[in-house]
N, C-alpha and C. Protein backbone atom coordinates (compact mmCIF):
# COMPACT_ATOMS: atom_id res chain seq x y z
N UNK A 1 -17.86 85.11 -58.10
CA UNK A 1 -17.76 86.43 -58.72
C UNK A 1 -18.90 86.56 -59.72
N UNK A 2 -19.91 87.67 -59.36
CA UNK A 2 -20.62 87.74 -60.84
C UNK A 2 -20.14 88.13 -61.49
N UNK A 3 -21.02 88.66 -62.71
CA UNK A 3 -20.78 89.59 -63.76
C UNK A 3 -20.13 90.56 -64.13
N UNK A 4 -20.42 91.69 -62.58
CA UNK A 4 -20.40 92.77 -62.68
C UNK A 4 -18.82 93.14 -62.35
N UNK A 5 -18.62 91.90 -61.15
CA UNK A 5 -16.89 91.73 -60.74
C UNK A 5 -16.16 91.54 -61.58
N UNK A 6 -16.60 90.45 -62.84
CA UNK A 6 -16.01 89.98 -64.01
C UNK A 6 -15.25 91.07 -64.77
N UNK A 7 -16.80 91.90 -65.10
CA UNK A 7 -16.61 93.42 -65.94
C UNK A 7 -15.57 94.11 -64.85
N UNK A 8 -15.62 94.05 -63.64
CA UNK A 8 -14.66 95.20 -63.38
C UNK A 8 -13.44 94.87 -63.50
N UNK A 9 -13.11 93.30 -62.90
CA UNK A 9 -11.84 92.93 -63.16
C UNK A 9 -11.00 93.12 -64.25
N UNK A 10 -11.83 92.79 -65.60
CA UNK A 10 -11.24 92.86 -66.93
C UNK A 10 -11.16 94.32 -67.48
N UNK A 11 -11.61 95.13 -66.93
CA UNK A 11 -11.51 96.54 -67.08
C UNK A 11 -10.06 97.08 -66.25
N UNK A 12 -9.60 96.99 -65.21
CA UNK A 12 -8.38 97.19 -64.46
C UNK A 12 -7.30 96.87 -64.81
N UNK A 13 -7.87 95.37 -65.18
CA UNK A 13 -6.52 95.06 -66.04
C UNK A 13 -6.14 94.94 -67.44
N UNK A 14 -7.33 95.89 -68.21
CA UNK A 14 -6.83 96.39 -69.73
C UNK A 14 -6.12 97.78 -69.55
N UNK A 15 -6.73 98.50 -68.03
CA UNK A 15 -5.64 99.89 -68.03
C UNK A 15 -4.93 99.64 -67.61
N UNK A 16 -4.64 98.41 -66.19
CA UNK A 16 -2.94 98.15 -66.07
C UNK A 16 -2.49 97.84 -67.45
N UNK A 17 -2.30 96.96 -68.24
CA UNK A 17 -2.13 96.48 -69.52
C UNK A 17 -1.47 97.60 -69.99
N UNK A 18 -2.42 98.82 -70.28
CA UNK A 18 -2.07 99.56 -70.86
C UNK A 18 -1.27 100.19 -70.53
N UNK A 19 -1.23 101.20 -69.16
CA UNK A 19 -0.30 101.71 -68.15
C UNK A 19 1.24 101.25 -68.49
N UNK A 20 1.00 99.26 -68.06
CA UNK A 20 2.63 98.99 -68.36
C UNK A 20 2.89 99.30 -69.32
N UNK A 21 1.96 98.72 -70.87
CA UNK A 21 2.73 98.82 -72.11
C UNK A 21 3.12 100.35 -72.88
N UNK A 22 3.18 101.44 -71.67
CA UNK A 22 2.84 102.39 -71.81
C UNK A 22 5.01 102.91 -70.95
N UNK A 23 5.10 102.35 -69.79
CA UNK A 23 5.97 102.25 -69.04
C UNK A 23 6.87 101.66 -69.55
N UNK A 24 6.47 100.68 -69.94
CA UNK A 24 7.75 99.57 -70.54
C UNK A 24 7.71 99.86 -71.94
N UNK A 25 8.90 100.71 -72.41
CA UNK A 25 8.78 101.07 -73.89
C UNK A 25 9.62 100.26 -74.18
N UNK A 26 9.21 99.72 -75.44
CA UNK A 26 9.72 98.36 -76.40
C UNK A 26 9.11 97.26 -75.96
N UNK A 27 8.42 96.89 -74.41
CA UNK A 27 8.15 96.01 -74.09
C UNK A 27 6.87 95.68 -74.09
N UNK A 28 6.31 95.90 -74.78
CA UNK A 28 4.97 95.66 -75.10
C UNK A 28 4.13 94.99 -75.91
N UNK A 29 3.43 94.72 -76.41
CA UNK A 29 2.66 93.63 -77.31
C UNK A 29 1.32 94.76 -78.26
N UNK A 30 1.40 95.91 -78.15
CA UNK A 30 -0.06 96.46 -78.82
C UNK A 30 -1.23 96.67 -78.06
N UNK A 31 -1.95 97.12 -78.03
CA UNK A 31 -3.19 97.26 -77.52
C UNK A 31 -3.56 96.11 -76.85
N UNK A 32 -4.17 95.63 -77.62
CA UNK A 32 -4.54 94.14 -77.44
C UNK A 32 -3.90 93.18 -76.65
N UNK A 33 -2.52 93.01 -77.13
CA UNK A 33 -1.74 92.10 -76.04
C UNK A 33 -1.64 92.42 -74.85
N UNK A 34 -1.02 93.83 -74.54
CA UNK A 34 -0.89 94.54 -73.26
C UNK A 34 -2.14 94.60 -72.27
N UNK A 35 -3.29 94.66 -73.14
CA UNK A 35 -4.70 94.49 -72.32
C UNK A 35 -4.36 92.87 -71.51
N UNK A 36 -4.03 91.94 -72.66
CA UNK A 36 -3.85 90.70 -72.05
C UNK A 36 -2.89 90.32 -71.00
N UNK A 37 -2.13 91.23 -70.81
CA UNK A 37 -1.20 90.87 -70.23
C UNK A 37 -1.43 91.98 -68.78
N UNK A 38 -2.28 92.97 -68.84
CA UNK A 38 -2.57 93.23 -67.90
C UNK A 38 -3.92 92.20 -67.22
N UNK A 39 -4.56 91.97 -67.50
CA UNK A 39 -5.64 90.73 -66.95
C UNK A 39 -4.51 90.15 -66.00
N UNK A 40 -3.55 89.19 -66.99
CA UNK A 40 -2.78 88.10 -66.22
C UNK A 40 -1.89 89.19 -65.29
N UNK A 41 -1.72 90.23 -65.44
CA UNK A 41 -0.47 91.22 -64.81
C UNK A 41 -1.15 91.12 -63.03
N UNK A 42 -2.39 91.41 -63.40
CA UNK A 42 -3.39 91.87 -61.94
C UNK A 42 -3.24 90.48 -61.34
N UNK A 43 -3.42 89.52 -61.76
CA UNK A 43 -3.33 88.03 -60.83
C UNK A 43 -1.29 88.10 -60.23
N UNK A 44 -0.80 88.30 -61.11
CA UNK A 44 0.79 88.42 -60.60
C UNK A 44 0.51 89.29 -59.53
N UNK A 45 -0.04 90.51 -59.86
CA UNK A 45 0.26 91.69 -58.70
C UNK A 45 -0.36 91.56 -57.48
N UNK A 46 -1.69 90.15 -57.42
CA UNK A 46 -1.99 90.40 -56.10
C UNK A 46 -1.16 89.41 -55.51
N UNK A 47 -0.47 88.35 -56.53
CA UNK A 47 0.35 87.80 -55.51
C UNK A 47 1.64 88.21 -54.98
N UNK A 48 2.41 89.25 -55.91
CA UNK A 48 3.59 89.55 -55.34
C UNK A 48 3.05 90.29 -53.87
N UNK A 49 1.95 91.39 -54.20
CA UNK A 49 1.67 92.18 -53.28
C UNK A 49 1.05 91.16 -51.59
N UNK A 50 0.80 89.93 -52.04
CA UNK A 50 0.39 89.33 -50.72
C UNK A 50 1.32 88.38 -50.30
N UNK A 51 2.30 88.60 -51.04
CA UNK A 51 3.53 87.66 -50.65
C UNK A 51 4.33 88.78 -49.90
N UNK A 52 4.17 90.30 -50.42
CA UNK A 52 4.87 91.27 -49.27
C UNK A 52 4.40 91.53 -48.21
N UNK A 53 2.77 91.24 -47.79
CA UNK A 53 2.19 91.65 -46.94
C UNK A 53 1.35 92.49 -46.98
N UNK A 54 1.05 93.17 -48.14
CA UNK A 54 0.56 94.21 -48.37
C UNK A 54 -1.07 94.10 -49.01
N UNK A 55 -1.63 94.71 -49.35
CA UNK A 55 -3.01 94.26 -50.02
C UNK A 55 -3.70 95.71 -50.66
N UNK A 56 -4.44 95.49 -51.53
CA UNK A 56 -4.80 96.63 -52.22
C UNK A 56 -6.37 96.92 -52.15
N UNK A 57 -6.46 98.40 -51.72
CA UNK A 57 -7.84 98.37 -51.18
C UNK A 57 -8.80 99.65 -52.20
N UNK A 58 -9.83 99.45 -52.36
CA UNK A 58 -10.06 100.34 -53.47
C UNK A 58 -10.06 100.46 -54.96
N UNK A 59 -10.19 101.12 -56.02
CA UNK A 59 -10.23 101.23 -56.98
C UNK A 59 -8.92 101.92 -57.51
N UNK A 60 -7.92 102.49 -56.63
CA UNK A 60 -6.97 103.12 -56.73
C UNK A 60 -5.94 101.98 -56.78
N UNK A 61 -5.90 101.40 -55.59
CA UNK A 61 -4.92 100.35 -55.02
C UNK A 61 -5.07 99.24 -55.78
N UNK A 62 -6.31 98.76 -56.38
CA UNK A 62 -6.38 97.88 -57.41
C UNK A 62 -5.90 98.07 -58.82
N UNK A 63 -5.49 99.62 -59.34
CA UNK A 63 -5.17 99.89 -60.40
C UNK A 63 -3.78 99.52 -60.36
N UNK A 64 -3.37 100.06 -59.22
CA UNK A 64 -1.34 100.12 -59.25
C UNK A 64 -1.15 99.19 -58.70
N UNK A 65 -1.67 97.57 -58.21
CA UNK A 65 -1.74 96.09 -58.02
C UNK A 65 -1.37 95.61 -59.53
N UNK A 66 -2.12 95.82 -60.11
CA UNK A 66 -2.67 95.75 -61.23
C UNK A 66 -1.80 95.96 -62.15
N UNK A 67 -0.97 97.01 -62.54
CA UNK A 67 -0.17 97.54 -63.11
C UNK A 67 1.23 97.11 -62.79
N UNK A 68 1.37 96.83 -61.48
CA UNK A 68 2.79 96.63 -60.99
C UNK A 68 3.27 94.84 -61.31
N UNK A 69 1.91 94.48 -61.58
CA UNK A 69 1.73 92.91 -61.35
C UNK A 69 2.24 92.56 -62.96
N UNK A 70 1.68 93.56 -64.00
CA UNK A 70 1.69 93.39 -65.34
C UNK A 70 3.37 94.28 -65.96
N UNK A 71 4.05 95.06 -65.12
CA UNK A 71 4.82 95.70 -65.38
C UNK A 71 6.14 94.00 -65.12
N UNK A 72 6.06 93.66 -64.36
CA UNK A 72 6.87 92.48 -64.10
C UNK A 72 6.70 91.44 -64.56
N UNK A 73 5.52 90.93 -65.20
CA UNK A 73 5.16 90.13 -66.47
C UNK A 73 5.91 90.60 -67.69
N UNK A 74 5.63 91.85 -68.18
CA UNK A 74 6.35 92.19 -69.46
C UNK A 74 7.81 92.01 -69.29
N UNK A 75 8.36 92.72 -67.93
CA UNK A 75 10.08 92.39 -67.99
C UNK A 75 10.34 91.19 -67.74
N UNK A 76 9.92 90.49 -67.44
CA UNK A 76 10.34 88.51 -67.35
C UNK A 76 9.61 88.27 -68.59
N UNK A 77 9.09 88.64 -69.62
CA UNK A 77 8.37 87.77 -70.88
C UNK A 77 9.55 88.39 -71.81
N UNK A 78 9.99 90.19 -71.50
CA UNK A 78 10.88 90.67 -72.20
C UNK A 78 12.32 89.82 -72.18
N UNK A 79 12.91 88.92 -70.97
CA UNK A 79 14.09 88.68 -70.37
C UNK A 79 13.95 87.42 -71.40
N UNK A 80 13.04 86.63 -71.55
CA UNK A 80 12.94 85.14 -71.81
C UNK A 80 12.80 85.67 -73.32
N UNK A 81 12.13 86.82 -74.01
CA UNK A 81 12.15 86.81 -75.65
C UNK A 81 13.65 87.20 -75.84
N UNK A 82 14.48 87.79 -75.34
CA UNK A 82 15.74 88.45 -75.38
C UNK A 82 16.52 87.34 -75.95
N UNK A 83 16.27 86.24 -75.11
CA UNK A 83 17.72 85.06 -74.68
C UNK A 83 16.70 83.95 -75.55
């Protein structure tokens, strides 16, 4: 991956980040965290999504990968701060 993949990657997944911490009210971490947790959200989301079969194509399909991956991070990080 160069640079430029680097930059895009970490860009997708500061607006998933955001998106979830945006979705998941109460469940969120701030700006900052939620950025972080969308990064790690997008690695969850391509695996749930390639564990369904499915795959995300585009700049579109990479956003809501992305988002869906980090939306299920926050509710399992939310489940484990709860208890």
């Amino acid at each position: 991956m160069d640079i430029t993949g680097l930059l895009i990657f970490l860009a997708i997944g500061a607006l998933a980040g955001w998106l979830a911490g945006t979705l998941m009210k109460g469940g969120g971490f701030g700006l900052l965290g939620n950025m972080v947790v969308g990064v790690i959200g997008s690695v969850v989301g391509g695996l749930v999504f390639g564990l369904l079969g499915l795959s995300a194509s585009g700049l579109i399909g990479s956003i809501v990968t992305a988002t869906v991956g980090a939306v299920v991070l926050l509710w399992v990080v939310g489940l484990i701060r709860k208890s």
